[in-house]
C-alpha atoms as a PDB file:
ATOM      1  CA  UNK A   1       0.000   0.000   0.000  1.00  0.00           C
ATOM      2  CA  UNK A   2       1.390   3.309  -1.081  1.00  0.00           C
ATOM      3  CA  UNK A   3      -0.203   7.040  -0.112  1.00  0.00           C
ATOM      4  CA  UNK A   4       1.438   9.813  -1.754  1.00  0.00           C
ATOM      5  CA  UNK A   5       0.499  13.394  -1.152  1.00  0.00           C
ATOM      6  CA  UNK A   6       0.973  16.446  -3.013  1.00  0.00           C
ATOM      7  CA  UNK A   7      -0.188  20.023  -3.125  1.00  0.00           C
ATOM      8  CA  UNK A   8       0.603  21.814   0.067  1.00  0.00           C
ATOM      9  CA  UNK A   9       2.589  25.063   0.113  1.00  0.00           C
ATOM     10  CA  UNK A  10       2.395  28.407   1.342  1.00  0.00           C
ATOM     11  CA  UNK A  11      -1.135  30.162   0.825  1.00  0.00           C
ATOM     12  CA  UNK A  12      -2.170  33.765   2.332  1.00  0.00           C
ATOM     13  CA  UNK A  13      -5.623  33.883   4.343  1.00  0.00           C
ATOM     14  CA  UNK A  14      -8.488  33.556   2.287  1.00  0.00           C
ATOM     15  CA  UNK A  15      -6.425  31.928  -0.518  1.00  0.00           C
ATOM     16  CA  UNK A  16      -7.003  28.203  -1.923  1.00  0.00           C
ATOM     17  CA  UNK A  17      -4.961  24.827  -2.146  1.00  0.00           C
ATOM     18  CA  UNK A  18      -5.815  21.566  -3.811  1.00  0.00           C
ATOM     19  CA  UNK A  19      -4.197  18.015  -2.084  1.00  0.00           C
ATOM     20  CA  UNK A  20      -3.945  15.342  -3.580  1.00  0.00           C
ATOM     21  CA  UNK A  21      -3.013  11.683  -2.812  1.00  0.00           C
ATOM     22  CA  UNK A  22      -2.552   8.715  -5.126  1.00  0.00           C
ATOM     23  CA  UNK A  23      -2.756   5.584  -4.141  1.00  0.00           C
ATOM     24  CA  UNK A  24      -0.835   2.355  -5.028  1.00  0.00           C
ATOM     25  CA  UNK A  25      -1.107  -1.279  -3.579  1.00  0.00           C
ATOM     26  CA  UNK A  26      -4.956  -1.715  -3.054  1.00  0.00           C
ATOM     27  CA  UNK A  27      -7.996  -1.917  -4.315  1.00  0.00           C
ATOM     28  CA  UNK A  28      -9.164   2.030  -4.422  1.00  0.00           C
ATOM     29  CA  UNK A  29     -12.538   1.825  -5.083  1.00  0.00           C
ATOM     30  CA  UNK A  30     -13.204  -0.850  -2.120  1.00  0.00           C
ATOM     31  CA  UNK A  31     -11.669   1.600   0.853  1.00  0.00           C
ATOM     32  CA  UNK A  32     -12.718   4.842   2.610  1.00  0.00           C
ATOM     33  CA  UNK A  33     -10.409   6.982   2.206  1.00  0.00           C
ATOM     34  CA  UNK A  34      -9.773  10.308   4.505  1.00  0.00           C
ATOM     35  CA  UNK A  35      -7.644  13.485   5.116  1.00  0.00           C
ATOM     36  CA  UNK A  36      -6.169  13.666   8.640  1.00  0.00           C
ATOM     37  CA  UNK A  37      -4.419  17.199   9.742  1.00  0.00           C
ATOM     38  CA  UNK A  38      -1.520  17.427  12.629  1.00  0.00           C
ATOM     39  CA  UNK A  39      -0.852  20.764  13.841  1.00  0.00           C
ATOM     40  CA  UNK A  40       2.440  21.658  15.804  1.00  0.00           C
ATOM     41  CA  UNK A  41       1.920  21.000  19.593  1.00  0.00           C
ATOM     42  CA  UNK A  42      -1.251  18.883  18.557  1.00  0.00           C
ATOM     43  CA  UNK A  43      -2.969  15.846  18.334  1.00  0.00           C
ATOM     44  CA  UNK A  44      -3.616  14.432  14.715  1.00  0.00           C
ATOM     45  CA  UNK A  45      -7.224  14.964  13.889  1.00  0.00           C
ATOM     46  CA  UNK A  46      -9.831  13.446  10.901  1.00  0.00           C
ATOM     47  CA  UNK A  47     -10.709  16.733   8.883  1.00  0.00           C
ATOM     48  CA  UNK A  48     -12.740  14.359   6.045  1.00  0.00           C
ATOM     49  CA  UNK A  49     -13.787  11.499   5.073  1.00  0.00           C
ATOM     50  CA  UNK A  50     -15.677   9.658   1.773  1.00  0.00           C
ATOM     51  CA  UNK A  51     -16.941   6.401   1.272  1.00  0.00           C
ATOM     52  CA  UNK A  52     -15.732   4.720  -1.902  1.00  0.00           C
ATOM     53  CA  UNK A  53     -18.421   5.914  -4.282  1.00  0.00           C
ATOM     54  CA  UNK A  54     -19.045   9.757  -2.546  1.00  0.00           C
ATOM     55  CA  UNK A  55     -22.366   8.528  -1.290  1.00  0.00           C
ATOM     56  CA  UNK A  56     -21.283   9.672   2.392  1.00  0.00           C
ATOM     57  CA  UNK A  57     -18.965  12.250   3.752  1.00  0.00           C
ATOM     58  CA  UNK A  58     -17.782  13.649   6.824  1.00  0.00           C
ATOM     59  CA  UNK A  59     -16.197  16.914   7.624  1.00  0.00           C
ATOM     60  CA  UNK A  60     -15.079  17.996  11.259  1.00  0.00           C
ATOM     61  CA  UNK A  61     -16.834  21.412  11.696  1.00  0.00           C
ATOM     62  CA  UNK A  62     -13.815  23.541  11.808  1.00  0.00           C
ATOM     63  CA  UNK A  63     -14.171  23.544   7.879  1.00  0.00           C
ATOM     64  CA  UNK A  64     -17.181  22.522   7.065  1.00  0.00           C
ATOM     65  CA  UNK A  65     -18.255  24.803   3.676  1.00  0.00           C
ATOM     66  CA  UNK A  66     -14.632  25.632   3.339  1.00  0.00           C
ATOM     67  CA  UNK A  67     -12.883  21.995   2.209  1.00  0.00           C
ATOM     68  CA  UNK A  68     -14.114  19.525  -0.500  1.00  0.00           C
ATOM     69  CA  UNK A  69     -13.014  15.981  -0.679  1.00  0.00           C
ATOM     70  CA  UNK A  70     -13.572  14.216  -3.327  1.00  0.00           C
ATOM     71  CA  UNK A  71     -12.224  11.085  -5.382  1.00  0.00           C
ATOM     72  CA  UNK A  72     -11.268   9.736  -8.301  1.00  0.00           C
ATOM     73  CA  UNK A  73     -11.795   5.936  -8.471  1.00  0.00           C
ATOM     74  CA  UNK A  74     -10.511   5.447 -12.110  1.00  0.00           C
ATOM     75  CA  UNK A  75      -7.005   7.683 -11.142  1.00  0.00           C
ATOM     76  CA  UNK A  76      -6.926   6.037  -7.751  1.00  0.00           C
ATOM     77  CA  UNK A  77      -6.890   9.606  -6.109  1.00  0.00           C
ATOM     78  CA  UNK A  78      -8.104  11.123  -3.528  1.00  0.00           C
ATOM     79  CA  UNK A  79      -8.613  15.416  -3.386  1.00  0.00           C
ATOM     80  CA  UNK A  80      -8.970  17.496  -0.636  1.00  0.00           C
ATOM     81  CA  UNK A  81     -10.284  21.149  -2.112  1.00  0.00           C
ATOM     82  CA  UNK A  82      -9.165  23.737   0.739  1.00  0.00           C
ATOM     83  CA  UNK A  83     -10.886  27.346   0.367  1.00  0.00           C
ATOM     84  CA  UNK A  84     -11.189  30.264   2.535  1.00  0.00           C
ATOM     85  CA  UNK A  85      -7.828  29.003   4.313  1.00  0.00           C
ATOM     86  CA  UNK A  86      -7.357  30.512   7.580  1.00  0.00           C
ATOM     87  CA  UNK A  87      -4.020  30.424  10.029  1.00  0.00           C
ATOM     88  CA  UNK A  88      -5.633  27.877  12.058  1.00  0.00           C
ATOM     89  CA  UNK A  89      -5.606  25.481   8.643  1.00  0.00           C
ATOM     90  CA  UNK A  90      -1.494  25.150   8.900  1.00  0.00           C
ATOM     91  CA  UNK A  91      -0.585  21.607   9.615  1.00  0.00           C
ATOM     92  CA  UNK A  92       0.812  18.517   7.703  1.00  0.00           C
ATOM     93  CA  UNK A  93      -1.650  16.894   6.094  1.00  0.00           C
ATOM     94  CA  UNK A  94      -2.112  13.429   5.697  1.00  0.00           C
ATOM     95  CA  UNK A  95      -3.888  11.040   3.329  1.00  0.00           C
ATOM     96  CA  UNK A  96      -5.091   7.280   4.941  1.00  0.00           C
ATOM     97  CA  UNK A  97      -7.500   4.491   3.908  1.00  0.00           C
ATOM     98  CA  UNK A  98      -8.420   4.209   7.613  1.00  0.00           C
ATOM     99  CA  UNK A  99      -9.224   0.271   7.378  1.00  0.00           C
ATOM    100  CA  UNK A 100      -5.690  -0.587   6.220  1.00  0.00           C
ATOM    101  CA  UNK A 101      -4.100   1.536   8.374  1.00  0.00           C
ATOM    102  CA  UNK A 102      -1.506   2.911   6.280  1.00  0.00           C
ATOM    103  CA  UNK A 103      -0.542   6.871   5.354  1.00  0.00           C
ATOM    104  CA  UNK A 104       1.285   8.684   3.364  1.00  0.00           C
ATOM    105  CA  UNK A 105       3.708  10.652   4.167  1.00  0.00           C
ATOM    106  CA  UNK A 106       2.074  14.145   4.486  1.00  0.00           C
ATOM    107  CA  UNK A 107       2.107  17.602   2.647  1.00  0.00           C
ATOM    108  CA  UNK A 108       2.591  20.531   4.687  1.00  0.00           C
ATOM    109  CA  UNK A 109       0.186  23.598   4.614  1.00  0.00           C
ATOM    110  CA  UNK A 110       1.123  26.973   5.793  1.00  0.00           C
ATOM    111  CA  UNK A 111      -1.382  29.597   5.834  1.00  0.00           C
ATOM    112  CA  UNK A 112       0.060  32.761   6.515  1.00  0.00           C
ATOM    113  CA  UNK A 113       0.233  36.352   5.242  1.00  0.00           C
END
C-alpha cells in the first residue's frame, strides 16, 4: 500500500490549495479513504472522510463549507479542495485508507500572510 500526497505550500488567508493523494497497492474503489491534519503541539485529527463511491462524507466542523473531498476511483486519487484558508488550517496533512491503516507521508500547509 502506497499514499502519496501532493499540493501543500504556502497560501495567504483567504487563498485556496488543492491536495492530492494517489494511491498504489490496493484496491481504491473498495476503501474509505480520509484526510487527517496534525498541527504543531497537537494531536492528529480526521478533517474528512468519503466512502468509496461519494455517497457519504464527513467533515469535522472547523471547515465545514470551506474543504471539498472528493475522489477519483478510475485515477486512484483522492482530493482534498481547501478554500477560505485561515491560520488555524497550517498543519501537515495526511492522506489514509483508515481500514488498512496505512498513510502517506504528508504535505505541509502553511497559511500565513
Amino acid at each position: 500500500v502506497q499514499l502519496v500526497e501532493s499540493g501543500g505550500g504556502l497560501v495567504q488567508p483567504g487563498g485556496s490549495l488543492r491536495l492530492s493523494c494517489a494511491a498504489s497497492g490496493f484496491t481504491f474503489s473498495n476503501y474509505d479513504m480520509s484526510w487527517y491534519r496534525q498541527a504543531p503541539g497537537k494531536e492528529r485529527e480526521l478533517v474528512a472522510r468519503i466512502t468509496p463511491f461519494g455517497g457519504s462524507i464527513y467533515y469535522v466542523d472547523s471547515v465545514k463549507g470551506r474543504y471539498t473531498i472528493s475522489r477519483d476511483n478510475a485515477k486512484k486519487i483522492v482530493y482534498l479542495q481547501m478554500n477560505r484558508l485561515k491560520p488555524e488550517d497550517t498543519a501537515v496533512y495526511y492522506c489514509t485508507a483508515p481500514t488498512l491503516g496505512s498513510w502517506g507521508q504528508g504535505t505541509q500547509v502553511t497559511v500565513s500572510s
